[in-house]
Protein backbone atom coordinates (compact mmCIF):
# COMPACT_ATOMS: atom_id res chain seq x y z
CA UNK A 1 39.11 -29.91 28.66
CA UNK A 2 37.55 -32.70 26.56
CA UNK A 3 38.70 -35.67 24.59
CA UNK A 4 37.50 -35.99 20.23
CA UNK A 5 37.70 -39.69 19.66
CA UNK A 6 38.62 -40.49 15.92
CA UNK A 7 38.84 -43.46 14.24
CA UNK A 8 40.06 -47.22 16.37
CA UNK A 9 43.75 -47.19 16.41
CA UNK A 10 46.34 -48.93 18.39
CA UNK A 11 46.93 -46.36 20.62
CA UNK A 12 45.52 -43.92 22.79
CA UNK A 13 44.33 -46.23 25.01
CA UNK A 14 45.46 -47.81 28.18
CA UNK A 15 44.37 -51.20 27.09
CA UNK A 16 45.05 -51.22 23.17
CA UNK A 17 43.85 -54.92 22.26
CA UNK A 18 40.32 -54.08 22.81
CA UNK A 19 38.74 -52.48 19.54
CA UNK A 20 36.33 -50.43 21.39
CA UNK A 21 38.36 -48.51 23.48
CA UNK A 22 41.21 -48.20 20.70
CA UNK A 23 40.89 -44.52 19.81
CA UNK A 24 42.85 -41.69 18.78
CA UNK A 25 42.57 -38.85 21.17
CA UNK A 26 42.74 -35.19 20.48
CA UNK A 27 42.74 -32.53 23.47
CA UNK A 28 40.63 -30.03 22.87
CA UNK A 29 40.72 -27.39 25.37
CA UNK A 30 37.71 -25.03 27.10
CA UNK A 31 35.18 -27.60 25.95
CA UNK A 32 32.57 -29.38 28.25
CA UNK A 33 32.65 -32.76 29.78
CA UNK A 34 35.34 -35.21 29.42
CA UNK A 35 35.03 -38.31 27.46
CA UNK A 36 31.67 -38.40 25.24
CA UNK A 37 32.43 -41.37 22.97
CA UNK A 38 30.37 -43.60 24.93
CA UNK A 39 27.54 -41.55 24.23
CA UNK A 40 28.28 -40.97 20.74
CA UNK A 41 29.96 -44.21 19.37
CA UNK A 42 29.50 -46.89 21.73
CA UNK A 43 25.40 -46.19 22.70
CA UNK A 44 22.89 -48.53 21.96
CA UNK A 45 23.02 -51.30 24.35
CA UNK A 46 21.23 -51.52 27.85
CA UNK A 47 21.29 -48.70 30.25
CA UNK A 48 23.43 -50.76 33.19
CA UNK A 49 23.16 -48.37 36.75
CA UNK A 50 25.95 -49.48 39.24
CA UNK A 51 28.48 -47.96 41.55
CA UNK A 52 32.21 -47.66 41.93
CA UNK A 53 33.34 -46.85 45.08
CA UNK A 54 30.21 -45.50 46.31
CA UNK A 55 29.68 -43.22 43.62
CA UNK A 56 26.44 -44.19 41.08
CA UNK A 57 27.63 -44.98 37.28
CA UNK A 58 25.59 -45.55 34.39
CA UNK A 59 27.06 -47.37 31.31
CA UNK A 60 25.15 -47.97 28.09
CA UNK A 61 27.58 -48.97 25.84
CA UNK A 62 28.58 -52.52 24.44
CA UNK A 63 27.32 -55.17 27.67
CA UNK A 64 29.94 -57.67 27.10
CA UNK A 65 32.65 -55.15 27.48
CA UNK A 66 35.05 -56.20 30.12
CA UNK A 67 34.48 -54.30 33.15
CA UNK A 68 38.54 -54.26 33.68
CA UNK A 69 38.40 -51.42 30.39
CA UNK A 70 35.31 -49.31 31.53
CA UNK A 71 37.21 -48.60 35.20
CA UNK A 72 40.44 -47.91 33.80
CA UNK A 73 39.11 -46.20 30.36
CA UNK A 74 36.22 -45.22 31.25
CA UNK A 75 36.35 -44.30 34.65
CA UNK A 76 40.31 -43.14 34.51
CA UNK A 77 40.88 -45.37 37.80
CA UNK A 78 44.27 -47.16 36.56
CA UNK A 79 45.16 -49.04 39.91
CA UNK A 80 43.11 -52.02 38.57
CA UNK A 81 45.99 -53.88 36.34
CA UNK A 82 45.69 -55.56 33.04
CA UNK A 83 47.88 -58.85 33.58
CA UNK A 84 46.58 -61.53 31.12
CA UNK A 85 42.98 -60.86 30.14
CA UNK A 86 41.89 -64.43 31.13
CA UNK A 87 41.36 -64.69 34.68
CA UNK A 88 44.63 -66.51 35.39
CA UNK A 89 47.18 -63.76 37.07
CA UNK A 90 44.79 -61.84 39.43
CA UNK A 91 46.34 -58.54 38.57
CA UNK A 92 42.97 -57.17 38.06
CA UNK A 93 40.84 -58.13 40.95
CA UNK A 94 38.89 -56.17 42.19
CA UNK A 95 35.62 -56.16 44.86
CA UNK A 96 31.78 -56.44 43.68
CA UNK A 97 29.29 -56.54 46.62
CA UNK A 98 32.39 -57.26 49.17
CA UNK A 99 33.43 -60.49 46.79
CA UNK A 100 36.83 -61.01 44.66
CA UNK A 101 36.19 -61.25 41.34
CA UNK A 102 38.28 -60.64 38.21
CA UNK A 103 37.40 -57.47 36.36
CA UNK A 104 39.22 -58.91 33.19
CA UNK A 105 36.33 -61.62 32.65
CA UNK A 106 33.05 -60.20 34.30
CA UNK A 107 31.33 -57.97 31.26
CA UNK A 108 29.50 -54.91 32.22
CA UNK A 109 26.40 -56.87 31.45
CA UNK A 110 26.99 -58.51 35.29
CA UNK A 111 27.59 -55.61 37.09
CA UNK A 112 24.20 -54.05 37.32
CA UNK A 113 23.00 -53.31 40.11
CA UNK A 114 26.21 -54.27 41.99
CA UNK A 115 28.87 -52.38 43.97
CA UNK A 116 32.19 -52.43 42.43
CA UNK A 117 35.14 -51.60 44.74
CA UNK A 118 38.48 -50.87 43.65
CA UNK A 119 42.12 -50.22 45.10
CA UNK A 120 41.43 -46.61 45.01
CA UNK A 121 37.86 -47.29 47.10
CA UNK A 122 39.74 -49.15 49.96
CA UNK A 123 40.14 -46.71 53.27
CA UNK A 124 43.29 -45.20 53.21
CA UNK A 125 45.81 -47.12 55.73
CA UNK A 126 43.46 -50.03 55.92
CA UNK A 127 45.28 -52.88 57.99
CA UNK A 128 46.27 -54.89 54.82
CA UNK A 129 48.04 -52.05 53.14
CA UNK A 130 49.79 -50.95 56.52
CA UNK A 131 50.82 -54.74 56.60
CA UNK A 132 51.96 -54.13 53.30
CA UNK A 133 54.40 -51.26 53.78
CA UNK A 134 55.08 -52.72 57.30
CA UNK A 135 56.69 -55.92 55.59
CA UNK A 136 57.48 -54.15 52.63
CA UNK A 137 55.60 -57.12 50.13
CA UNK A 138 56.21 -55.17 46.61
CA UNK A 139 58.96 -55.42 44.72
CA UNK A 140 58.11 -54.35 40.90
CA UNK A 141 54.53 -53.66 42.28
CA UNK A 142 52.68 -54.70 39.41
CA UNK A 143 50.63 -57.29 40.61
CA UNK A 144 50.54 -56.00 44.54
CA UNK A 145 46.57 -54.09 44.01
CA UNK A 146 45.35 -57.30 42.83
CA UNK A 147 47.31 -59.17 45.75
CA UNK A 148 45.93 -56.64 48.43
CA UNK A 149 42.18 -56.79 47.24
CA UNK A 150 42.59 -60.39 47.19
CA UNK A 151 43.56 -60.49 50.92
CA UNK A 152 41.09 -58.18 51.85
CA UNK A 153 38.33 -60.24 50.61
CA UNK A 154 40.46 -62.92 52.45
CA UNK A 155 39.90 -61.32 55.79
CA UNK A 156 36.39 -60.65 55.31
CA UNK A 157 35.84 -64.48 55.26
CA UNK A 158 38.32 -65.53 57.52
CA UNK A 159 39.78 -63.15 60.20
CA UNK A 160 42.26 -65.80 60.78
CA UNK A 161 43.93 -67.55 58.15
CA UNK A 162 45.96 -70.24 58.29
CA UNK A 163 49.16 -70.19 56.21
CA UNK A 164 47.10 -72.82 53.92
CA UNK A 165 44.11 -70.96 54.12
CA UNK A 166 46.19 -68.33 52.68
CA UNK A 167 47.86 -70.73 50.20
CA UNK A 168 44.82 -71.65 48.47
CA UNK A 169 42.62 -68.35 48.68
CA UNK A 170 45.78 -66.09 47.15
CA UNK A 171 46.79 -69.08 44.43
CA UNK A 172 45.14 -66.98 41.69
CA UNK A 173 46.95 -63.71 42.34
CA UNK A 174 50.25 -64.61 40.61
CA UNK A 175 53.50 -62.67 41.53
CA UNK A 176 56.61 -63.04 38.99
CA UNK A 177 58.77 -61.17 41.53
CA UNK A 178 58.05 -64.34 43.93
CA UNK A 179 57.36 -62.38 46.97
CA UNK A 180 54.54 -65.07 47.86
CA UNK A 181 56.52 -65.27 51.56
CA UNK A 182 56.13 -61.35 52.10
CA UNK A 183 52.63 -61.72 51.03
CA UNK A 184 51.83 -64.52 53.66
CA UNK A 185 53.59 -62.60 56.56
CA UNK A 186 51.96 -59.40 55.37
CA UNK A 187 48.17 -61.04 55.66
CA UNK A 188 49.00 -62.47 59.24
CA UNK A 189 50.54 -58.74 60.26
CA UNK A 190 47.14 -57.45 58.64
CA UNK A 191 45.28 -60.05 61.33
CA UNK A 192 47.00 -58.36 64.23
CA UNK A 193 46.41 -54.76 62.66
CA UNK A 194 42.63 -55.26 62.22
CA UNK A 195 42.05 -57.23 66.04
CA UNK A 196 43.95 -53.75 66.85
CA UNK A 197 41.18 -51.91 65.33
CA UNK A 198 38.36 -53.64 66.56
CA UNK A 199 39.48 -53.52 70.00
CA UNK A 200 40.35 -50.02 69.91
């Protein structure tokens, strides 16, 4: 099965306020490879070689395209959320080289050479997500991959946070069900989870 991209339009896309990925789609079955535009519309900028979640990618289409629309257009991995498109709710963080950083803001042009990680790269059952379900953070859900990448990068820098620690490094990742307490408990259940580990 394969995808025929017509003319921009303000659907068929899971992000429809960005021209580029604004297509019609038509499914066209028993033909090869899914998802051609980029080669046929969208070519003619820099060949950019990175990975996502260990796998290599190559992307040569517009460089200042947000790299929030190649994962979840491109790349079909829809965990990452689209929250405000400025860098101010956190829904859309995600990891590049072990860092948070928000996918809405960074253009593809950044990403070369780097190692993107998303929600769906993170081990499954790793000690923030069974804090997660443990303390049972989500409530609409939206916003809770952005939270958890957040506090993973968290831990990586500090394997002990303090509730301010936690405070400050999570203030970006924004929450409109207000479950900022869960979210706190959650990260110092994930402390005890991954000492578990380590000591195991």
């Amino acid at each position: 099965m394969t995808a025929r991209w017509f003319s921009p339009s303000p659907r068929g896309s899971t992000l429809p306020h960005f021209a580029l990925c604004d297509y019609d789609m038509e499914i066209i079955q028993h033909q090869p490879a899914f998802a051609r535009r980029y080669d046929r519309e969208l070519t003619g900028g820099p060949m950019i070689r990175f990975k996502v979640n260990g796998k290599d990618r190559t992307f040569d289409g517009d460089p200042d395209m947000p790299l929030l629309w190649y994962l979840r257009d491109v790349a079909q991995l829809t965990g990452t959320k689209f929250g405000c498109g400025m860098s101010l709710c956190g829904a859309c963080t995600v990891h590049q080289n072990g860092a948070a950083i928000r996918s809405c803001v960074t253009p593809m042009k950044e990403v070369g050479g780097a190692e993107i990680t998303t929600i769906e790269g993170i081990a499954p059952m790793h000690p923030v997500q069974q804090a997660w379900m443990e303390i049972r953070v989500p409530q609409c859900g939206y916003c809770q991959t952005g939270q958890i990448m957040q506090a993973i990068a968290l831990l990586k820098e500090n394997q002990n946070p303090s509730d301010q620690d936690i405070d400050v490094a999570m203030s970006g990742n924004l929450c409109r069900c207000g479950t900022y307490q869960r979210i706190r408990a959650a990260i110092h259940e994930a402390v005890k989870h991954q000492a578990a580990k380590e000591t195991a």
